[in-house]
Protein backbone atom coordinates (compact mmCIF):
# COMPACT_ATOMS: atom_id res chain seq x y z
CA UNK A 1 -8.06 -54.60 98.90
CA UNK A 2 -5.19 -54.54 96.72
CA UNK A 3 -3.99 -51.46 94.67
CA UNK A 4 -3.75 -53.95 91.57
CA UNK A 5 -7.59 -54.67 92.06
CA UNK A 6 -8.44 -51.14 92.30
CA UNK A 7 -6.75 -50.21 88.88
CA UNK A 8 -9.07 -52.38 86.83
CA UNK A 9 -11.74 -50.44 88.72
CA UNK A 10 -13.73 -48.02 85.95
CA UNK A 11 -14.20 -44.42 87.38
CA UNK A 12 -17.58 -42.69 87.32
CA UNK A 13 -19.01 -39.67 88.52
CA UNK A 14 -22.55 -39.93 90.05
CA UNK A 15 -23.81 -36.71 88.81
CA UNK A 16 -24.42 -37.34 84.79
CA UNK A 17 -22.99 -40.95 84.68
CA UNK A 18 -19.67 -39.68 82.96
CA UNK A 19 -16.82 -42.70 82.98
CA UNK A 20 -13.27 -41.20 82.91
CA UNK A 21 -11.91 -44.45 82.06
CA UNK A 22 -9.97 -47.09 84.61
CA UNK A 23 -8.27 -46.06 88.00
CA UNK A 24 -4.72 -47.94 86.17
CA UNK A 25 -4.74 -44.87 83.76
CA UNK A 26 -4.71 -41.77 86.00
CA UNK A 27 -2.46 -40.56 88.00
CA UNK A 28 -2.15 -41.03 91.52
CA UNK A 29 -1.34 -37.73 93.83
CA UNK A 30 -0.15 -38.50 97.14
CA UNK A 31 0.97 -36.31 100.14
CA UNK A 32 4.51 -37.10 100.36
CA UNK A 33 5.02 -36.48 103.85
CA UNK A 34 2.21 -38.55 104.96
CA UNK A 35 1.97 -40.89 102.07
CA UNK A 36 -1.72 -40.12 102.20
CA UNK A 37 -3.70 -40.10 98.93
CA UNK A 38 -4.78 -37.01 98.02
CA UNK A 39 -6.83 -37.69 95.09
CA UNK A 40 -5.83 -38.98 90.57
CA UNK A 41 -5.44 -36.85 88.00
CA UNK A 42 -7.75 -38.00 85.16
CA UNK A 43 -6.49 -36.92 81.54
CA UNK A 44 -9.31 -38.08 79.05
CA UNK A 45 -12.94 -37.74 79.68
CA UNK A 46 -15.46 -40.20 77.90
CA UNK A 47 -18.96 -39.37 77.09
CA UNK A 48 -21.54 -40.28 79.73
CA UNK A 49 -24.42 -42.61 78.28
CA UNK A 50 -26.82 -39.31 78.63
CA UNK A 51 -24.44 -36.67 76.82
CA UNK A 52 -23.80 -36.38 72.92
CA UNK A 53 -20.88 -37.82 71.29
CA UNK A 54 -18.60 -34.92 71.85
CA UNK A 55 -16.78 -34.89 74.94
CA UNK A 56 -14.74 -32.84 76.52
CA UNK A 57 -11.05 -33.63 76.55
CA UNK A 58 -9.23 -32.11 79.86
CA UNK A 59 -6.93 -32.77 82.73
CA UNK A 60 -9.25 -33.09 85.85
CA UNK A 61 -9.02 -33.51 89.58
CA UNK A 62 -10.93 -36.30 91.84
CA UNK A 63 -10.45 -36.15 94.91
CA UNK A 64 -10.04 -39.29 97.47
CA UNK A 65 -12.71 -37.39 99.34
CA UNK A 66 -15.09 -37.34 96.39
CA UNK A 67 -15.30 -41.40 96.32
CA UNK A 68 -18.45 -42.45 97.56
CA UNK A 69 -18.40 -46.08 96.73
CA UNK A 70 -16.01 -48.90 95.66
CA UNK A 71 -17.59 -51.50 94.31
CA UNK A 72 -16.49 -54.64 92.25
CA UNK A 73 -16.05 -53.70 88.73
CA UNK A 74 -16.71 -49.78 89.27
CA UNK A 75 -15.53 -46.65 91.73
CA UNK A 76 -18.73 -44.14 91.85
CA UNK A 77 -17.54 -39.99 92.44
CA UNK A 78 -19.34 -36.94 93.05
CA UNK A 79 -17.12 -34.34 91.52
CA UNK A 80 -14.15 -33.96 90.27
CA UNK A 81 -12.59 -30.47 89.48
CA UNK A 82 -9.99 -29.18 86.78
CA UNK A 83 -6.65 -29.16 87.28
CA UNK A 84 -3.48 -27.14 86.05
């Protein structure tokens, strides 16, 4: 899989259904010695379809660990943490 197909890939984490938008706007965090990915800093945080209309707005943390699927249209999470 290209990295231009994953960008158009929506992010969203498993646990309420929260969508933090697609892969092409984060961040990507690599190791630079390795050139490993480490994991995408995510700057704006949607609503999920089960929360109220206010949402949170912060910098957050997932992790390439934290991926559990990629499918076609949509990359599923577990957590993601925040990040300074």
């Amino acid at each position: 899989m290209l990295l231009s197909e994953l960008a158009e890939k929506e992010l969203i984490q498993v646990k309420d259904g929260s969508r933090y938008g697609k892969l092409a706007n984060t961040e990507l965090l690599f190791d630079p010695i390795t050139g490993k990915i480490e994991g995408f800093e995510v700057y704006n945080k949607s609503t999920s379809f089960f929360q109220s209309k206010q949402a949170t707005k912060k910098k957050e943390f997932i992790s390439w660990g934290e991926i559990i699927l990629i499918g076609e249209d949509r990359i599923l999470f577990n957590e993601s943490g925040e990040y300074s």
